[in-house]
PDB file of N, CA and C in Angstrom:
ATOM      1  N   UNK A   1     101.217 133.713  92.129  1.00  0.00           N
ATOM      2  CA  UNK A   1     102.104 132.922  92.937  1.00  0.00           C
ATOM      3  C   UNK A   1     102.038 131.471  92.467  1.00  0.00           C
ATOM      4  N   UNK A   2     103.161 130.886  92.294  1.00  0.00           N
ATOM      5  CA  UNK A   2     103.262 129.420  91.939  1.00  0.00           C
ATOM      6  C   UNK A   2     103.689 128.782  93.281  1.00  0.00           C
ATOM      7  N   UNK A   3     103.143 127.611  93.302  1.00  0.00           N
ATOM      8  CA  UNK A   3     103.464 126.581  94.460  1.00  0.00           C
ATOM      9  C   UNK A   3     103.667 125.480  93.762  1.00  0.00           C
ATOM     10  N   UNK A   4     104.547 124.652  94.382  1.00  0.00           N
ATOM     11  CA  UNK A   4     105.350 123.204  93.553  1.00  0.00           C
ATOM     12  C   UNK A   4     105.191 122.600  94.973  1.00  0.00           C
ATOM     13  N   UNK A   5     105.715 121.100  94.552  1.00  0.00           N
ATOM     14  CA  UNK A   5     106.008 120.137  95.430  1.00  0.00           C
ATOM     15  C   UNK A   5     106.950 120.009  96.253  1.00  0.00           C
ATOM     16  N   UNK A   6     107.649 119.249  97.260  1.00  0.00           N
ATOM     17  CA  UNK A   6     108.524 119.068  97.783  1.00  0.00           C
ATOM     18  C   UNK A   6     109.424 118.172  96.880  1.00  0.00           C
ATOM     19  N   UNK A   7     110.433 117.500  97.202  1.00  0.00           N
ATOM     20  CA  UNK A   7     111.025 117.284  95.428  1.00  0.00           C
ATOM     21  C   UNK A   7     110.353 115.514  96.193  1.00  0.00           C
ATOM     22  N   UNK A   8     110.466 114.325  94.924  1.00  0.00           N
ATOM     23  CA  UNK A   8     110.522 113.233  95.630  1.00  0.00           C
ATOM     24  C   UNK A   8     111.248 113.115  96.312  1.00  0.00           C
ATOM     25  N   UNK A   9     110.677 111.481  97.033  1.00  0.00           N
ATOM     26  CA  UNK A   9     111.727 110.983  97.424  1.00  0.00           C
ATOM     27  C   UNK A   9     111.269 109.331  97.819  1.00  0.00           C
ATOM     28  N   UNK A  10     112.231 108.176  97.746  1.00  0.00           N
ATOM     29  CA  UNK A  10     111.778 106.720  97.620  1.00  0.00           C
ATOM     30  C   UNK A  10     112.245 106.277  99.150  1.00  0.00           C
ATOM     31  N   UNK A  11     111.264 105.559  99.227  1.00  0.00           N
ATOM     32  CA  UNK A  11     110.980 104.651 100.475  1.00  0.00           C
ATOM     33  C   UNK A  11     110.740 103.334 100.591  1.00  0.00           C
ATOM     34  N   UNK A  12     111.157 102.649 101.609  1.00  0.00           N
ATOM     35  CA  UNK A  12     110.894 101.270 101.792  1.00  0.00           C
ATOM     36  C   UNK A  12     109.942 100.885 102.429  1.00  0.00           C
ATOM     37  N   UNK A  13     108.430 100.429 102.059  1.00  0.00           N
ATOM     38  CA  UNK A  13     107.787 100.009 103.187  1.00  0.00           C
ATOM     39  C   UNK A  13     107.604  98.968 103.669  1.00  0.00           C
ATOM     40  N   UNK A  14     107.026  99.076 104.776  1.00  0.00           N
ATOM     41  CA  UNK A  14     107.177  98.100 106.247  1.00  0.00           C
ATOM     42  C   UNK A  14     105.704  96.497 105.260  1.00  0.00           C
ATOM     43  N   UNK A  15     105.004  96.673 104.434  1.00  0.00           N
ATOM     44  CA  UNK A  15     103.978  95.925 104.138  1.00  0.00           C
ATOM     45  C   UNK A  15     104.242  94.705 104.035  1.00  0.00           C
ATOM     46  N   UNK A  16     103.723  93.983 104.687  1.00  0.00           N
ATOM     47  CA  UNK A  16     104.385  92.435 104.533  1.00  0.00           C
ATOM     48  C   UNK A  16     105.508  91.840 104.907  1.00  0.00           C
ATOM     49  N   UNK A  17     106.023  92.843 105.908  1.00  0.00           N
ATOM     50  CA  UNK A  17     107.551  92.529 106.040  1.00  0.00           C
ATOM     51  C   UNK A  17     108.768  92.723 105.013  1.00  0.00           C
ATOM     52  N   UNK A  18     107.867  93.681 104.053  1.00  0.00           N
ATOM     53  CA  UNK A  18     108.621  93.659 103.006  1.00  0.00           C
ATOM     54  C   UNK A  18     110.368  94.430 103.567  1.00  0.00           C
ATOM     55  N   UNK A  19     110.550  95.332 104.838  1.00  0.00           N
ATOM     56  CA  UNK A  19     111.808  95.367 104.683  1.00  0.00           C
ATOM     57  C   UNK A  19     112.715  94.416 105.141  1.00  0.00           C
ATOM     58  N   UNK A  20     112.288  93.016 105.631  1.00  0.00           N
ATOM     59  CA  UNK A  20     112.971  92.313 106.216  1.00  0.00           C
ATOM     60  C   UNK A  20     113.471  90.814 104.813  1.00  0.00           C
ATOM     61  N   UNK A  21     113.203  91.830 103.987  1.00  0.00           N
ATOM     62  CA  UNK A  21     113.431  90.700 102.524  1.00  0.00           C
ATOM     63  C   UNK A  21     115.168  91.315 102.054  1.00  0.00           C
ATOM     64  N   UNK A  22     115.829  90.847 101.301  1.00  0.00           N
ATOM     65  CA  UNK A  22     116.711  91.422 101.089  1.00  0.00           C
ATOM     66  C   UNK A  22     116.834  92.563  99.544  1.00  0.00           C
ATOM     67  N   UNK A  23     117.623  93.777  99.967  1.00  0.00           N
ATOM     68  CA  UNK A  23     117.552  95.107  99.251  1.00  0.00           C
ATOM     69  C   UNK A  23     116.977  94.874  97.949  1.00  0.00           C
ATOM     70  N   UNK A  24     117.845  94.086  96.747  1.00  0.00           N
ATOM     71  CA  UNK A  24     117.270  93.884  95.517  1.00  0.00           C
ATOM     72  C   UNK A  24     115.831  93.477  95.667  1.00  0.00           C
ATOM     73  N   UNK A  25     114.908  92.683  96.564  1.00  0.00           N
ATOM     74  CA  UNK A  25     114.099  92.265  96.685  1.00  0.00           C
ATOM     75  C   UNK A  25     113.084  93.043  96.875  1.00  0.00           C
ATOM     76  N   UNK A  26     113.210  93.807  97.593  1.00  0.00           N
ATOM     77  CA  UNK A  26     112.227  95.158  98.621  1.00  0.00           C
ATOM     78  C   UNK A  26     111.604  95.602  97.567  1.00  0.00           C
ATOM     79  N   UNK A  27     109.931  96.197  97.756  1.00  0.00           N
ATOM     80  CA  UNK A  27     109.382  97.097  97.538  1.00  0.00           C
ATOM     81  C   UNK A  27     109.546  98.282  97.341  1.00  0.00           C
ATOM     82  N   UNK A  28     110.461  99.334  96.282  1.00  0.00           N
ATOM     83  CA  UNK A  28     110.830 100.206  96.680  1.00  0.00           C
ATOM     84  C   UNK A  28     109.351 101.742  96.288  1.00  0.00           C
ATOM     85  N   UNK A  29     109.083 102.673  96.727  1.00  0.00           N
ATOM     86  CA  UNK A  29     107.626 103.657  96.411  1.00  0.00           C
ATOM     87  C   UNK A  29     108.627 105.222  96.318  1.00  0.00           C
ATOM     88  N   UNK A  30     107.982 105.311  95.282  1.00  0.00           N
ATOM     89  CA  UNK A  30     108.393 107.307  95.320  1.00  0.00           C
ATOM     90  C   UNK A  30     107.377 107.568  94.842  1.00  0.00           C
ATOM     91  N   UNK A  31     107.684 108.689  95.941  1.00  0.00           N
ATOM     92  CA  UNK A  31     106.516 109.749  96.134  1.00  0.00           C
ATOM     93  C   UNK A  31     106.768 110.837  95.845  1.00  0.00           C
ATOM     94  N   UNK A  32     105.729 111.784  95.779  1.00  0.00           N
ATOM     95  CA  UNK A  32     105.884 113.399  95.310  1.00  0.00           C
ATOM     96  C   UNK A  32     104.876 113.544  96.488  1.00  0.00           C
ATOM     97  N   UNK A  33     105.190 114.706  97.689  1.00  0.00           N
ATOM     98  CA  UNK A  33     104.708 115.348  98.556  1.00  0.00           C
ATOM     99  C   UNK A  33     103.848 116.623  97.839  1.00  0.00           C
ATOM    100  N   UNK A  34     102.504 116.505  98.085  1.00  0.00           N
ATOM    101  CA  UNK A  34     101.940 117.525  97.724  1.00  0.00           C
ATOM    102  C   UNK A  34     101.897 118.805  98.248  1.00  0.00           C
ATOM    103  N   UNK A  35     101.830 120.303  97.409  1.00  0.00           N
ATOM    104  CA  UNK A  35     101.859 121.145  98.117  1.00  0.00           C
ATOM    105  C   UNK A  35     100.482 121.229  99.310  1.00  0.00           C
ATOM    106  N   UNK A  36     100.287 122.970  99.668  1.00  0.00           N
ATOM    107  CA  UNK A  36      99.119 123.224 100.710  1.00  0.00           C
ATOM    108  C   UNK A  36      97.877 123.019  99.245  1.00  0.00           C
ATOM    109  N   UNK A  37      98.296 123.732  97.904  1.00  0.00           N
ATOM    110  CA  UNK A  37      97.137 123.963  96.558  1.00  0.00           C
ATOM    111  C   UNK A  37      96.994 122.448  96.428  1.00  0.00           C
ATOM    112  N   UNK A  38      97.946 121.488  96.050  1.00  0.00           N
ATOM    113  CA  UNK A  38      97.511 120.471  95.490  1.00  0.00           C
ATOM    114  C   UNK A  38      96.565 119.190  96.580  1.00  0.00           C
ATOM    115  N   UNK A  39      96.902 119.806  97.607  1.00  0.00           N
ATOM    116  CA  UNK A  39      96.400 118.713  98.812  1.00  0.00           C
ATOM    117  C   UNK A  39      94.562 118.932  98.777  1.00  0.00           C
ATOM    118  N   UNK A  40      94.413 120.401  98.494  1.00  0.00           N
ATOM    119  CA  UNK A  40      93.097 120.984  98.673  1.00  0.00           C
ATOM    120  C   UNK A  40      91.509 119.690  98.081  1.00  0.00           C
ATOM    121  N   UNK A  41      91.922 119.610  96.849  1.00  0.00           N
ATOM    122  CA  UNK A  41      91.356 118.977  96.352  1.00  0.00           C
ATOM    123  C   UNK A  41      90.848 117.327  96.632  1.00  0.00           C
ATOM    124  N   UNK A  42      91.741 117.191  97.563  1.00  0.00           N
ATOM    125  CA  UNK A  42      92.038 115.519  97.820  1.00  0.00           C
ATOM    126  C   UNK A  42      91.179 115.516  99.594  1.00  0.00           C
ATOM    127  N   UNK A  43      90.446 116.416  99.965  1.00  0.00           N
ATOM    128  CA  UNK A  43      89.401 116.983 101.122  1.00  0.00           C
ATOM    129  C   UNK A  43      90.484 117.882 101.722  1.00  0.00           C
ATOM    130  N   UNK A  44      91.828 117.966 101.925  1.00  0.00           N
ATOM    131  CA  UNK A  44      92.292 119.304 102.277  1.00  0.00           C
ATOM    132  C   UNK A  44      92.395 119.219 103.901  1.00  0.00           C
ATOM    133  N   UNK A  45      92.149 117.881 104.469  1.00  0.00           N
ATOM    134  CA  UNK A  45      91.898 117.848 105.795  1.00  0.00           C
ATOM    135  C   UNK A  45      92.678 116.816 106.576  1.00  0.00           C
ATOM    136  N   UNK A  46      93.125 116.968 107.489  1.00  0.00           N
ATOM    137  CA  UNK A  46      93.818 115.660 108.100  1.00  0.00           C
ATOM    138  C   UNK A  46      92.859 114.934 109.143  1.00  0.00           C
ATOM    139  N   UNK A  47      91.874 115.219 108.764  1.00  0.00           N
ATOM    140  CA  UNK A  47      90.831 113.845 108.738  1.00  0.00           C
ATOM    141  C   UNK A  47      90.921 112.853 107.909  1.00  0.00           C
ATOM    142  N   UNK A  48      91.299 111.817 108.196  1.00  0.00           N
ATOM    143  CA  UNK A  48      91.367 110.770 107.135  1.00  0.00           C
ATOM    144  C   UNK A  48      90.220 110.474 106.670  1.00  0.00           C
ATOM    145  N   UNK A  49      89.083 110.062 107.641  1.00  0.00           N
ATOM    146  CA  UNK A  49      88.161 109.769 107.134  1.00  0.00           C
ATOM    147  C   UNK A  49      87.325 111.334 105.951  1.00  0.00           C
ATOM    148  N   UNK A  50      87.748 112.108 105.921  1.00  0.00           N
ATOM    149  CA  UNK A  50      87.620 112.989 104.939  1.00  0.00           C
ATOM    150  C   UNK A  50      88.388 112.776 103.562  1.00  0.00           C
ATOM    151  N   UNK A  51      89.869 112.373 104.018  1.00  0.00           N
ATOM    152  CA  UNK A  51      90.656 112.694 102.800  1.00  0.00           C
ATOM    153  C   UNK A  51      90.658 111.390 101.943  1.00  0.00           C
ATOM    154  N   UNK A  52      90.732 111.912 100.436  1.00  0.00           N
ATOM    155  CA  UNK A  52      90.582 110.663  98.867  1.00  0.00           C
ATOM    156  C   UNK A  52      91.896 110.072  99.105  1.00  0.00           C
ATOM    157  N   UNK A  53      92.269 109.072  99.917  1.00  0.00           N
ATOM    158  CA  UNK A  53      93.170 108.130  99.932  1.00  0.00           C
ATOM    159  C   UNK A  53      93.777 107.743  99.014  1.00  0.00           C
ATOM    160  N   UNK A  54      92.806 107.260  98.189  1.00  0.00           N
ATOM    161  CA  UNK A  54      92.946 106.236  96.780  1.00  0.00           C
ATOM    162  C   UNK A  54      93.661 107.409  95.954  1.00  0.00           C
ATOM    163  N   UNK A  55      92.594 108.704  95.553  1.00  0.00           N
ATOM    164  CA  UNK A  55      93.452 109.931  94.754  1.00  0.00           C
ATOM    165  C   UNK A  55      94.527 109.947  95.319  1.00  0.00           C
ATOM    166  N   UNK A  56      95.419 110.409  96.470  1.00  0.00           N
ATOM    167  CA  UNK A  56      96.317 110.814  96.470  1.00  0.00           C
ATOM    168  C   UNK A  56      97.524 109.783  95.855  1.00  0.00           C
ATOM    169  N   UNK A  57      97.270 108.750  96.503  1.00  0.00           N
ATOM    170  CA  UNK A  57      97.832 107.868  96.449  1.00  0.00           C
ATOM    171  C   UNK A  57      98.000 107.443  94.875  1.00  0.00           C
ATOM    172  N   UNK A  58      97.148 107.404  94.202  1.00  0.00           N
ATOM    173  CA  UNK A  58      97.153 107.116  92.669  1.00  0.00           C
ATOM    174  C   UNK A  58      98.232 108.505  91.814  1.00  0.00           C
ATOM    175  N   UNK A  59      97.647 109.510  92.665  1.00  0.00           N
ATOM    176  CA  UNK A  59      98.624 110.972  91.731  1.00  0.00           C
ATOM    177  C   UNK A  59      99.708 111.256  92.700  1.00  0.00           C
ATOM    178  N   UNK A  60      99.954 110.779  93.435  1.00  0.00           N
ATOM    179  CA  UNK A  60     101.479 111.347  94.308  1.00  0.00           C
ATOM    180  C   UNK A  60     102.630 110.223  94.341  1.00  0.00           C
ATOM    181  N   UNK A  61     102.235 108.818  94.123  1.00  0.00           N
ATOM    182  CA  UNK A  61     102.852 107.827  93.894  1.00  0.00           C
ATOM    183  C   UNK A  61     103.581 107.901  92.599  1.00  0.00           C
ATOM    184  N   UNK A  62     104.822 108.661  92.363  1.00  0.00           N
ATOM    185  CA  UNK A  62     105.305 108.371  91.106  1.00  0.00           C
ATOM    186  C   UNK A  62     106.029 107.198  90.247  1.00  0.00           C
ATOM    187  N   UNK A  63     106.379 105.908  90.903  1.00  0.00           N
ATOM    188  CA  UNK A  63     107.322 105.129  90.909  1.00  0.00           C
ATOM    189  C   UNK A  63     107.007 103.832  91.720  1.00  0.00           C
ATOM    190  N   UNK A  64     106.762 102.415  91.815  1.00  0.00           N
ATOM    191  CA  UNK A  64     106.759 101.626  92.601  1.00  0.00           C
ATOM    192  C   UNK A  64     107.745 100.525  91.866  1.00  0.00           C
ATOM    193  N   UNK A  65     108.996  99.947  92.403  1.00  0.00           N
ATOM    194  CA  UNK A  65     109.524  98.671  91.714  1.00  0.00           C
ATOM    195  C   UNK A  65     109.388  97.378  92.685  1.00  0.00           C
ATOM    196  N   UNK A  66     109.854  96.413  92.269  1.00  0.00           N
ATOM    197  CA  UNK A  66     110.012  95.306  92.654  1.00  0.00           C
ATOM    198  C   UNK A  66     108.756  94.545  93.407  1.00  0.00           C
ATOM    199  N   UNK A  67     107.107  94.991  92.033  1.00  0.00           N
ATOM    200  CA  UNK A  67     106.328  94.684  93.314  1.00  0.00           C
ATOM    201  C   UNK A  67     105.261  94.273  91.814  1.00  0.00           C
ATOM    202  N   UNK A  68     104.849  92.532  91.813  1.00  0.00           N
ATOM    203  CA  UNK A  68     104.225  92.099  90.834  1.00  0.00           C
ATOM    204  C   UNK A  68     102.726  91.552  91.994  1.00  0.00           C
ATOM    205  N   UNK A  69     102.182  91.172  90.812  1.00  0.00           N
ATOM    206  CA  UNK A  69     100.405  90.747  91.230  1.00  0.00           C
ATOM    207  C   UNK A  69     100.462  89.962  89.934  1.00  0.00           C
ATOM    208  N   UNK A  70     100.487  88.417  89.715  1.00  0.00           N
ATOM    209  CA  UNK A  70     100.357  87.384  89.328  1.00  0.00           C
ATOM    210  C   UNK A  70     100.791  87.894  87.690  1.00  0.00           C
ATOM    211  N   UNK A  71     101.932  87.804  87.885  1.00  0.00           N
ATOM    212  CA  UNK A  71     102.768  88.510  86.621  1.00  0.00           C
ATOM    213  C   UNK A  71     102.255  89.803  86.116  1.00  0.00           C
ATOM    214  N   UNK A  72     101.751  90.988  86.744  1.00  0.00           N
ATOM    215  CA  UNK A  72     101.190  92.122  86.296  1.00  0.00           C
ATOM    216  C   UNK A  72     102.116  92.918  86.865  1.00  0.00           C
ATOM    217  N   UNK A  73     103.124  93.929  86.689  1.00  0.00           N
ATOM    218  CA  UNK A  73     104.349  94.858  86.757  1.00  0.00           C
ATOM    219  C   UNK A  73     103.220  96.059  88.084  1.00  0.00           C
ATOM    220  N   UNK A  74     103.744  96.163  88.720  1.00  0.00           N
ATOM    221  CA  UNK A  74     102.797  97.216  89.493  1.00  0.00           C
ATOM    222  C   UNK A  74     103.804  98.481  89.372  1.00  0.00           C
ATOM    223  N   UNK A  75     103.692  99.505  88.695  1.00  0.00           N
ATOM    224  CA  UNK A  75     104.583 100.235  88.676  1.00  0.00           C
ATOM    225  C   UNK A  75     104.710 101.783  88.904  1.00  0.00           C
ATOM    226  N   UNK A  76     103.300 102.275  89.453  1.00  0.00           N
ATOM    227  CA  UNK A  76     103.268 103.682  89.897  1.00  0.00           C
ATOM    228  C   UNK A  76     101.906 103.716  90.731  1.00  0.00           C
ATOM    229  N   UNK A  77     101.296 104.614  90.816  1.00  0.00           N
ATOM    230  CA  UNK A  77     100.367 104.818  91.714  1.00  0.00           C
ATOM    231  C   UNK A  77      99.121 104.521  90.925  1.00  0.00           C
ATOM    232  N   UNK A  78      98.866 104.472  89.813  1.00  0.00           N
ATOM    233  CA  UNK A  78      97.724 104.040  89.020  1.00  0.00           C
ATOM    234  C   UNK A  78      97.591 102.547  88.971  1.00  0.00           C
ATOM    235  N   UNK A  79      98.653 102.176  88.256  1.00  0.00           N
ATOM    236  CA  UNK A  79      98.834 100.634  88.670  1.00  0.00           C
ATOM    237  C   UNK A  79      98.236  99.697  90.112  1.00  0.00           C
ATOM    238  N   UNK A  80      98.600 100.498  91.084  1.00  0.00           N
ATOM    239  CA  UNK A  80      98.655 100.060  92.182  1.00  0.00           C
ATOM    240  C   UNK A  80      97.369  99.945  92.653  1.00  0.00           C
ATOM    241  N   UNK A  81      96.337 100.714  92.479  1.00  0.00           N
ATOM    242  CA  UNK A  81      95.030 101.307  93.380  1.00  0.00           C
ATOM    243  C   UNK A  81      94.279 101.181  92.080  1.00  0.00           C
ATOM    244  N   UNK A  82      94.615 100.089  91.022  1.00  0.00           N
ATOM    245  CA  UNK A  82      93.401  99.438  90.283  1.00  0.00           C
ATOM    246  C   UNK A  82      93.935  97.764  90.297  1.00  0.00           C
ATOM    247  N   UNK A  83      94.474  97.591  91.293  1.00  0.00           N
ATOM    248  CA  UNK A  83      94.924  95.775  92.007  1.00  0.00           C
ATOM    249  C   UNK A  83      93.232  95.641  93.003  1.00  0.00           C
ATOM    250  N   UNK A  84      93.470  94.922  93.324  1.00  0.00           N
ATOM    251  CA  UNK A  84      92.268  94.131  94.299  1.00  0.00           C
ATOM    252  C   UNK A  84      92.405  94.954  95.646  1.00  0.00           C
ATOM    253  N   UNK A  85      91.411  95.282  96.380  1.00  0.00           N
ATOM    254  CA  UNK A  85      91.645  96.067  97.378  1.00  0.00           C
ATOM    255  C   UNK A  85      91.884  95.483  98.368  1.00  0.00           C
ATOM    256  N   UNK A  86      91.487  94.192  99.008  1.00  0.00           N
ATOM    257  CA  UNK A  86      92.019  93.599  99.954  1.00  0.00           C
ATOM    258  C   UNK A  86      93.387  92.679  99.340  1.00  0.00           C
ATOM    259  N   UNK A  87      93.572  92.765  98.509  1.00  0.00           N
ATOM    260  CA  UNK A  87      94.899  92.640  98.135  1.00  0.00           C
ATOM    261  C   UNK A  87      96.219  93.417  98.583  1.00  0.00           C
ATOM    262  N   UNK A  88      95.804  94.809  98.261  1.00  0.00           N
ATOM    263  CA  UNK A  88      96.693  95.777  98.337  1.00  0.00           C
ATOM    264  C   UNK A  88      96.114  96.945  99.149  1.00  0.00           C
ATOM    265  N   UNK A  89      95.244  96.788  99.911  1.00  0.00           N
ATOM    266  CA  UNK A  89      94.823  98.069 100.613  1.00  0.00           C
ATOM    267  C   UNK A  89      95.579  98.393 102.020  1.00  0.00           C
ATOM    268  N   UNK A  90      96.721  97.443 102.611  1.00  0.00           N
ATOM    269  CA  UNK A  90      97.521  97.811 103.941  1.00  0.00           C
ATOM    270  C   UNK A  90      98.597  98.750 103.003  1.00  0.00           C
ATOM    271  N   UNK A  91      99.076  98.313 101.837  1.00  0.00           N
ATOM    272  CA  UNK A  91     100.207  99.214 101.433  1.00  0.00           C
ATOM    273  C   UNK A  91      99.298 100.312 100.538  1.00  0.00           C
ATOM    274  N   UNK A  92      98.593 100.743 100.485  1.00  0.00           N
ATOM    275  CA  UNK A  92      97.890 101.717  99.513  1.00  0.00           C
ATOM    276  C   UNK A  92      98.134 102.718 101.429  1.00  0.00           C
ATOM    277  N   UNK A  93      97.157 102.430 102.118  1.00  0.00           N
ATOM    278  CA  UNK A  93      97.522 102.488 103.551  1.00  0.00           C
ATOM    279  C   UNK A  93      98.620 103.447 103.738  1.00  0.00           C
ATOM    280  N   UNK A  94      99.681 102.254 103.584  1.00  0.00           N
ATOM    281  CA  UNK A  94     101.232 102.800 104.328  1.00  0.00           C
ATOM    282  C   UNK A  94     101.623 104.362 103.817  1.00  0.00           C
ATOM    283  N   UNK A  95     101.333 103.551 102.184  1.00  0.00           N
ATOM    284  CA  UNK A  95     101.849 104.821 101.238  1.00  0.00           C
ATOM    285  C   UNK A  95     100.904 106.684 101.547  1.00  0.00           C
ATOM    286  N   UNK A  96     100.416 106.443 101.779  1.00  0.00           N
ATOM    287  CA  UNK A  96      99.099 107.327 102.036  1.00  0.00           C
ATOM    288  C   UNK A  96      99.622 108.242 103.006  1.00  0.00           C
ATOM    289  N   UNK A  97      99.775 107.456 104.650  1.00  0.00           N
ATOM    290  CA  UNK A  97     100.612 107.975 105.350  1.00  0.00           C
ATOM    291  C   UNK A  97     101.712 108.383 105.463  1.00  0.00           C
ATOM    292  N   UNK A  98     102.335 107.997 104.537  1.00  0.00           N
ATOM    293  CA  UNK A  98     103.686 108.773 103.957  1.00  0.00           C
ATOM    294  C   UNK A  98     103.928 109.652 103.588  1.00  0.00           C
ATOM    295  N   UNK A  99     103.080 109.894 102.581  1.00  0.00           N
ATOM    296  CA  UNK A  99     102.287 111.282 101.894  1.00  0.00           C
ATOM    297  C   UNK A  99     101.569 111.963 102.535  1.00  0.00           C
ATOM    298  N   UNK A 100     101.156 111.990 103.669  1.00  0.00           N
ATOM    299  CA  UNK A 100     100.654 112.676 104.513  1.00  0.00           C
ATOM    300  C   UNK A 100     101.757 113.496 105.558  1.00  0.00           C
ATOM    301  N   UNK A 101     102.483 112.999 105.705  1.00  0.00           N
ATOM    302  CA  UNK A 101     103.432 112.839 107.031  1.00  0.00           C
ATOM    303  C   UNK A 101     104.985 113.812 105.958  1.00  0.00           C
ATOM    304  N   UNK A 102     104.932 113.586 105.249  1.00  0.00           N
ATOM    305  CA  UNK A 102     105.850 113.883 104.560  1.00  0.00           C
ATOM    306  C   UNK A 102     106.767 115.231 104.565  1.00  0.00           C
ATOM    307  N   UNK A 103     106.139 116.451 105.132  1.00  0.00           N
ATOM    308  CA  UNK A 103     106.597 117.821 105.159  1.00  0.00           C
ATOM    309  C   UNK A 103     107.570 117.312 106.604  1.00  0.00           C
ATOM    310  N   UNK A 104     106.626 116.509 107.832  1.00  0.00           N
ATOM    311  CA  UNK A 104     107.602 116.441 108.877  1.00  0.00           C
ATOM    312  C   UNK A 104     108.489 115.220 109.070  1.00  0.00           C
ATOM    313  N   UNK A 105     108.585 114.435 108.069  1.00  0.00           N
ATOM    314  CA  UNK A 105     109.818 113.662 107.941  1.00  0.00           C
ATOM    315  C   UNK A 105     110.812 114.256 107.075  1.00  0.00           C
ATOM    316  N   UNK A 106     110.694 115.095 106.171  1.00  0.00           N
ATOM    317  CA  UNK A 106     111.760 116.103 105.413  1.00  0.00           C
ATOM    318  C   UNK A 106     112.498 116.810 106.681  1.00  0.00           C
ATOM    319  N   UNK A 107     111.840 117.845 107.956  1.00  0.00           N
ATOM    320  CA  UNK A 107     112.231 118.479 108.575  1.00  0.00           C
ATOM    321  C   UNK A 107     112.958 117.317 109.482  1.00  0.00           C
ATOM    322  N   UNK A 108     112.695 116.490 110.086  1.00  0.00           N
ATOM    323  CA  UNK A 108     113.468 115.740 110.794  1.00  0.00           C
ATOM    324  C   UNK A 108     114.561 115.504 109.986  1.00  0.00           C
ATOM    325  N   UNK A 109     114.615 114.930 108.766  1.00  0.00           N
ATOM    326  CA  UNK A 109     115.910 114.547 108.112  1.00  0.00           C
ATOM    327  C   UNK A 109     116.760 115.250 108.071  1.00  0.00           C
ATOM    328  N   UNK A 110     116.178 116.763 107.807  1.00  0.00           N
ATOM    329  CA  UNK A 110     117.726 117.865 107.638  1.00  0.00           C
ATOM    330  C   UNK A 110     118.304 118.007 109.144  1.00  0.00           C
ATOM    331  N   UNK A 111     117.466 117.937 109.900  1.00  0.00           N
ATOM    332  CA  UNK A 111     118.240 118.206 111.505  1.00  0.00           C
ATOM    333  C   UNK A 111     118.944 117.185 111.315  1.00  0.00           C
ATOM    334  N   UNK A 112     119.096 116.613 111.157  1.00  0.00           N
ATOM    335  CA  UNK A 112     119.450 115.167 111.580  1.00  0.00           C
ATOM    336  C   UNK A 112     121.746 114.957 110.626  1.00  0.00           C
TER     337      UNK A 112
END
């Protein structure tokens, strides 16, 4: 049996007020929702304090634009979660929960 991902999909996050900047400006993040196999590895638990934050976040983050650190391009999930941690640890954060949350914001969207 093969198991895949949910397909991406890009988001705006709330970090810094970043959606209250204008569109070209914004932070934009895509993500890849992990399956039930690929989540396993990352503690497999919706205990946070169990689950590798930083991993997921580094391998499910496919894409980040419009988002520099003193002229350094931040541009996917690797990029991002080797920045300064109190630098960037509310949006490492956001993103995390996104990726977490992600199977039941897909289902809300199609009702919708």
């Amino acid at each position: 049996m093969r198991i895949s991902s949910l397909a991406p999909e890009t988001f705006t996050p709330n970090w810094k007020e970043n959606q209250d900047l204008p569109p070209k400006e914004q932070i934009q993040v895509t993500v890849r929702f992990p399956s039930a196999q690929e989540f396993e590895p990352y503690g497999g638990d919706l205990d946070l304090k169990k689950t590798d934050a930083i991993g997921m976040v580094r391998d499910f983050t496919e894409k980040i634009t419009n988002f520099e650190i003193l002229d350094q391009k931040i541009v996917d999930g690797t990029t991002l979660v080797e920045c300064r941690k109190n630098v960037v640890s509310g949006l490492i954060t956001e993103i995390f929960l996104y990726i977490l949350s992600g199977t039941e914001l897909g289902e809300k969207r199609e009702k919708n």
